[in-house]
PDB file of N, CA and C in Angstrom:
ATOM      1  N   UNK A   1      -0.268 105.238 108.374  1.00  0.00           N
ATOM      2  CA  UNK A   1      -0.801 103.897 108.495  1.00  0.00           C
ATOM      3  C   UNK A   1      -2.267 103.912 108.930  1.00  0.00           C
ATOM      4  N   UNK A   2      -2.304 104.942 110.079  1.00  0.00           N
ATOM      5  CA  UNK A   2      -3.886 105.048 110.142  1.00  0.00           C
ATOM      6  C   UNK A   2      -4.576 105.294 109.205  1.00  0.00           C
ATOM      7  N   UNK A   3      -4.125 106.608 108.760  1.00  0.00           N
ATOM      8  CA  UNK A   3      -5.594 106.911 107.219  1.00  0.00           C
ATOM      9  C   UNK A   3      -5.833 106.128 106.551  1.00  0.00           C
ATOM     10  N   UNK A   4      -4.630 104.972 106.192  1.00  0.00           N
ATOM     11  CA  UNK A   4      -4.477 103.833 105.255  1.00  0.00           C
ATOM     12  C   UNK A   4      -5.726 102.765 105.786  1.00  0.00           C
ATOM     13  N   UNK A   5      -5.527 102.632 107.026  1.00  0.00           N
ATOM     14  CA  UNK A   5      -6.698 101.730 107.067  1.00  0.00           C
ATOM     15  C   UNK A   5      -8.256 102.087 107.480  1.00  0.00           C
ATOM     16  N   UNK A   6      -8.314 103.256 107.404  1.00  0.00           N
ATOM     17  CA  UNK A   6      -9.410 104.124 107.765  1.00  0.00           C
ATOM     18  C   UNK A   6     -10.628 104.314 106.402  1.00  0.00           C
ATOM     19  N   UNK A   7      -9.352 104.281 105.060  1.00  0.00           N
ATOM     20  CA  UNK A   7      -9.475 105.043 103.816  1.00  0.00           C
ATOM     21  C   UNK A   7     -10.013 102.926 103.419  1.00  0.00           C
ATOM     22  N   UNK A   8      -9.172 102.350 103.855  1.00  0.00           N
ATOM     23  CA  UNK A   8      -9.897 100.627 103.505  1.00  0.00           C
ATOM     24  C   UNK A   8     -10.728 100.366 103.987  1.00  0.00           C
ATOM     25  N   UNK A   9     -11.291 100.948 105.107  1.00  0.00           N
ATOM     26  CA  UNK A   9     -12.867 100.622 105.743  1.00  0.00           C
ATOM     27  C   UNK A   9     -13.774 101.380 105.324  1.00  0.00           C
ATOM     28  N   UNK A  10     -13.661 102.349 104.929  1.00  0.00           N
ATOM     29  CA  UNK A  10     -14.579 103.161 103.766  1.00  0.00           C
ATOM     30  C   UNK A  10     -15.134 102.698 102.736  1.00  0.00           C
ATOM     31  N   UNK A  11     -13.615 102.297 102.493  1.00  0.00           N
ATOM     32  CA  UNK A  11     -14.207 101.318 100.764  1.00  0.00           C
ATOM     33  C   UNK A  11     -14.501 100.112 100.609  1.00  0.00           C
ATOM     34  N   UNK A  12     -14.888  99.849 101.483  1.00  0.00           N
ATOM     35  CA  UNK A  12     -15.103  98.556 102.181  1.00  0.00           C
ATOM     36  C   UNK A  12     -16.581  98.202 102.265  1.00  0.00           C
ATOM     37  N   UNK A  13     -16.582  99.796 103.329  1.00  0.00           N
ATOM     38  CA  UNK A  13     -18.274 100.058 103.483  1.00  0.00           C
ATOM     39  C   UNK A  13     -18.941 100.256 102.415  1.00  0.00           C
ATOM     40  N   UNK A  14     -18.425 101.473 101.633  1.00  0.00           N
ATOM     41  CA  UNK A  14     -18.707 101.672 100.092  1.00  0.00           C
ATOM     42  C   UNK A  14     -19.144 100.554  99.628  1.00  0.00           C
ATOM     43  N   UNK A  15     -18.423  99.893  99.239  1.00  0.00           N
ATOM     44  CA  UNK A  15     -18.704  98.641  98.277  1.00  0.00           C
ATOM     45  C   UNK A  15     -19.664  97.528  98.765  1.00  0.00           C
ATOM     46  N   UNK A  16     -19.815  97.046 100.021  1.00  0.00           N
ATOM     47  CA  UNK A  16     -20.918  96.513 100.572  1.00  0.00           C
ATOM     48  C   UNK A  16     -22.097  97.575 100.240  1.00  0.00           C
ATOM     49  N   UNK A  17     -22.031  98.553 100.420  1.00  0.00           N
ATOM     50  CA  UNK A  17     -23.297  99.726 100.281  1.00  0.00           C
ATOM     51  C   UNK A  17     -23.973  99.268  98.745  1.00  0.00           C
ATOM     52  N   UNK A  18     -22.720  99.600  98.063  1.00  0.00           N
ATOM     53  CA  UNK A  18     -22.847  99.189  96.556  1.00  0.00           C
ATOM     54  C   UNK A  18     -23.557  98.315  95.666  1.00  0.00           C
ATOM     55  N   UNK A  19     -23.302  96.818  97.022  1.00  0.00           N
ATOM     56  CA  UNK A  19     -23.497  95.235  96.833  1.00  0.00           C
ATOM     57  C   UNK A  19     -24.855  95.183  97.346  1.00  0.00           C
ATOM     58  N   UNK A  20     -25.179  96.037  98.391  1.00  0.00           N
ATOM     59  CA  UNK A  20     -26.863  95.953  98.700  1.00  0.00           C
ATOM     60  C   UNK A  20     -27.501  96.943  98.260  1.00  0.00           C
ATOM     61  N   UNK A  21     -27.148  97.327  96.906  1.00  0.00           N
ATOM     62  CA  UNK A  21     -28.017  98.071  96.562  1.00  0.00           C
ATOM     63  C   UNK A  21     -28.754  99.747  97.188  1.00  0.00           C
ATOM     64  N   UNK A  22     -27.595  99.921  97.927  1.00  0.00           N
ATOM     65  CA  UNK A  22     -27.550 101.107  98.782  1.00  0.00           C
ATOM     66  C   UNK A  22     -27.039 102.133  97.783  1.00  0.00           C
ATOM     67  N   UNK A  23     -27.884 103.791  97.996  1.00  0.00           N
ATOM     68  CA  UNK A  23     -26.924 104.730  97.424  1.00  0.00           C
ATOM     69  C   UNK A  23     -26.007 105.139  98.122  1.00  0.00           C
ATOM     70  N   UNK A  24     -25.219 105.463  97.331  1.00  0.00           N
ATOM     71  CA  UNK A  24     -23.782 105.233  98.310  1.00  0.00           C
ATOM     72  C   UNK A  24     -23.594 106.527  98.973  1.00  0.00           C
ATOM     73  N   UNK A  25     -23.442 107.430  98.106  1.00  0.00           N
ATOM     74  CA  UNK A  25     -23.536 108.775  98.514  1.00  0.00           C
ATOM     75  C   UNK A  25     -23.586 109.203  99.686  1.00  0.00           C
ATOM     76  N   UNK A  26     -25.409 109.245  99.711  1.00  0.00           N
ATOM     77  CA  UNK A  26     -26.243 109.309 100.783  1.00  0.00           C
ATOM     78  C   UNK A  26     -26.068 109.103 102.038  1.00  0.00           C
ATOM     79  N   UNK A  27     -25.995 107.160 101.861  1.00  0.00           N
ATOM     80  CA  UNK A  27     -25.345 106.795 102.667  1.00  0.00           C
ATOM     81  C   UNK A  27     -23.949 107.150 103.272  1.00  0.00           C
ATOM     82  N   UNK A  28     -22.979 107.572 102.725  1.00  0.00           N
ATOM     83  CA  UNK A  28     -21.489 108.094 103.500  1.00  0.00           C
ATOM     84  C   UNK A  28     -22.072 109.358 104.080  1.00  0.00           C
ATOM     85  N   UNK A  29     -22.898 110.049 103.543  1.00  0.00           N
ATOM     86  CA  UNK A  29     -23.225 111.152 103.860  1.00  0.00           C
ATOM     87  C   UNK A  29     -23.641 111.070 105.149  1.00  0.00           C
ATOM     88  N   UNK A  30     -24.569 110.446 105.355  1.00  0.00           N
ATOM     89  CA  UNK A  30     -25.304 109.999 107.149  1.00  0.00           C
ATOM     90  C   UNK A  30     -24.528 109.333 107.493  1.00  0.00           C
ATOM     91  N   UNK A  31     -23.634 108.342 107.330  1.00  0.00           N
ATOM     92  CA  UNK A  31     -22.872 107.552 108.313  1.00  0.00           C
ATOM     93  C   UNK A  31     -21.877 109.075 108.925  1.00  0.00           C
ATOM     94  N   UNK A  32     -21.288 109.655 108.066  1.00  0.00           N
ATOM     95  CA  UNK A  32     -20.066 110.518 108.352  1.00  0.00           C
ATOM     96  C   UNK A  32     -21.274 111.379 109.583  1.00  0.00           C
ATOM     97  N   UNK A  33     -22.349 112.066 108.868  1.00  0.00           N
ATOM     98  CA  UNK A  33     -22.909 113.207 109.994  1.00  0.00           C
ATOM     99  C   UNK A  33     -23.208 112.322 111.246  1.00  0.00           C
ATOM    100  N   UNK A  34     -23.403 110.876 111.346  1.00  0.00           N
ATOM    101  CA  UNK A  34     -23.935 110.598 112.616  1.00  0.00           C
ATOM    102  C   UNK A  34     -23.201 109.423 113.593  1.00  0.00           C
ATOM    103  N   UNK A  35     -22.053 109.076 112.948  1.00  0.00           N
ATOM    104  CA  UNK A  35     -21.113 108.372 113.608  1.00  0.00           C
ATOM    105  C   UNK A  35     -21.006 108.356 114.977  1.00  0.00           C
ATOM    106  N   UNK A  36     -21.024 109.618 115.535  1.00  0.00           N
ATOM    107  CA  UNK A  36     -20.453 109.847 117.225  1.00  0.00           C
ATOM    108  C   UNK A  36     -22.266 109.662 117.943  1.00  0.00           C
ATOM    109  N   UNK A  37     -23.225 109.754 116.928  1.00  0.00           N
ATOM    110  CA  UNK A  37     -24.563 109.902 117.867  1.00  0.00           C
ATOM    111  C   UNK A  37     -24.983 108.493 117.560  1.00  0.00           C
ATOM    112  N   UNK A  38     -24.790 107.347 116.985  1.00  0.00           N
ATOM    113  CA  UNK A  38     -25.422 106.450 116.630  1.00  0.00           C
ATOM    114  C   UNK A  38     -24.549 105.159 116.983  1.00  0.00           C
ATOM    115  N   UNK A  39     -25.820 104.066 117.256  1.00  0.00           N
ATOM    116  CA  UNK A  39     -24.459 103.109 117.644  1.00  0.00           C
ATOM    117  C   UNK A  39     -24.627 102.596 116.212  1.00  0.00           C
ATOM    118  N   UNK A  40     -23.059 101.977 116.020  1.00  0.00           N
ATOM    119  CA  UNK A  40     -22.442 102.001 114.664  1.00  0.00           C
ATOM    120  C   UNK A  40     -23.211 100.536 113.861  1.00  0.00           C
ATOM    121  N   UNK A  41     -23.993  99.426 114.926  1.00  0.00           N
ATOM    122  CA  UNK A  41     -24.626  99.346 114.438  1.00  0.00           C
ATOM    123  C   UNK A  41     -25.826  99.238 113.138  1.00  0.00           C
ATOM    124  N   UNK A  42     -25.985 100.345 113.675  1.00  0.00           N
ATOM    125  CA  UNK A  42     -27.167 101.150 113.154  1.00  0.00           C
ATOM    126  C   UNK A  42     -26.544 101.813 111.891  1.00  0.00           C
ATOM    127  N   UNK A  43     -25.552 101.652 111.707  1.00  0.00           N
ATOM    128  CA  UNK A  43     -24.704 102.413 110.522  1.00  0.00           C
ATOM    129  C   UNK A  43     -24.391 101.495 109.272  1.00  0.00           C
ATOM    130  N   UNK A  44     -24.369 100.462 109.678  1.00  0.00           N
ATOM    131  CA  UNK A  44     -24.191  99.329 108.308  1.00  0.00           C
ATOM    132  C   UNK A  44     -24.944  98.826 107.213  1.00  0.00           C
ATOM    133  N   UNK A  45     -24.563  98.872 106.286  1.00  0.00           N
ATOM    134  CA  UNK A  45     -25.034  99.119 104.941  1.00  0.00           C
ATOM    135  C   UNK A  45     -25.913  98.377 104.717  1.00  0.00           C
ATOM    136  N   UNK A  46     -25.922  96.582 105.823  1.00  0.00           N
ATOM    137  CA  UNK A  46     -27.100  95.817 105.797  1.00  0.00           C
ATOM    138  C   UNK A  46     -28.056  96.416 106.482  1.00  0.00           C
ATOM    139  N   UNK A  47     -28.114  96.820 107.344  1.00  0.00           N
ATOM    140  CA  UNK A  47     -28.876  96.975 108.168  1.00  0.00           C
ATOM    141  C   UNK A  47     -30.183  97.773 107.833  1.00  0.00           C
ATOM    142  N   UNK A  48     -31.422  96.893 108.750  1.00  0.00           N
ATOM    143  CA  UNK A  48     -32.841  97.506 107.799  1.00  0.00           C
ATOM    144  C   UNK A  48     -33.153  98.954 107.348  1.00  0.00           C
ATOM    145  N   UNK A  49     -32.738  99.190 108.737  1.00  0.00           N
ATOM    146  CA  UNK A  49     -33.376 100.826 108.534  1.00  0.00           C
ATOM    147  C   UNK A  49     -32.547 101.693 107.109  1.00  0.00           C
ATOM    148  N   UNK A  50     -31.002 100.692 106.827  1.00  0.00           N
ATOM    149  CA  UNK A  50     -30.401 102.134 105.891  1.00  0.00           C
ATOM    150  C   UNK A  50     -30.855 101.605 104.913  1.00  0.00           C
ATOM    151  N   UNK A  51     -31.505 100.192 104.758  1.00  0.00           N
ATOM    152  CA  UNK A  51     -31.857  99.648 103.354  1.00  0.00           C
ATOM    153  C   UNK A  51     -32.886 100.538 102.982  1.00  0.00           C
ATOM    154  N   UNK A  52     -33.976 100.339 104.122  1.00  0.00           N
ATOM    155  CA  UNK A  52     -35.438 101.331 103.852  1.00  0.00           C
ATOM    156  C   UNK A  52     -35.204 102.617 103.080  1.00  0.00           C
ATOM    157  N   UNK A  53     -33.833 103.312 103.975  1.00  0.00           N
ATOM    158  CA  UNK A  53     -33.827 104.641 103.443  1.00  0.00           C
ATOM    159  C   UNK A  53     -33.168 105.193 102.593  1.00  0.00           C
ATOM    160  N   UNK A  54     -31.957 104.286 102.230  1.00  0.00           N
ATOM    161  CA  UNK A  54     -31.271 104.457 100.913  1.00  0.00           C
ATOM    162  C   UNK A  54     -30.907 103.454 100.165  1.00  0.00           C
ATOM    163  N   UNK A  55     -32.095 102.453  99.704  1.00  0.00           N
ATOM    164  CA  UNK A  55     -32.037 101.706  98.659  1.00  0.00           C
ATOM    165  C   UNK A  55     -32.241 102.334  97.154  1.00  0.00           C
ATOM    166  N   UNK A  56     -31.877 102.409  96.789  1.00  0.00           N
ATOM    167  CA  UNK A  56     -31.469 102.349  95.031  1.00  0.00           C
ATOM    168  C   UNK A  56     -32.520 101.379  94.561  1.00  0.00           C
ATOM    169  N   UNK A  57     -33.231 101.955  94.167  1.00  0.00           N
ATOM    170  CA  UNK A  57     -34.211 101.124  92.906  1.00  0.00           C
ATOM    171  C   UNK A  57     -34.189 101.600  91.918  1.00  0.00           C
TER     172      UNK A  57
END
């Protein structure tokens, strides 16, 4: 039941990532390496800084 909803907030995030034009990749890539050092915040797919750094143009 956990992974189940672990594996829906992923794709969740994913797809918001997706919706702002975020690479997604990338992005899972740094959220996964920096989860425990970052406030989570700082981890969302709106948020300026990940737009700056992994927008998809």
């Amino acid at each position: 039941m956990l992974k189940r909803k672990i594996q829906e907030k992923l794709d969740c995030n994913i797809q918001t990532a997706k919706a702002n034009d975020i690479k997604s990749e990338l992005y899972l890539k740094y959220v996964i390496e920096n989860i425990d050092k970052v406030d989570i915040n700082n981890l969302l797919p709106w948020n300026l800084k990940i737009k700056e750094n992994y927008y998809d143009n």
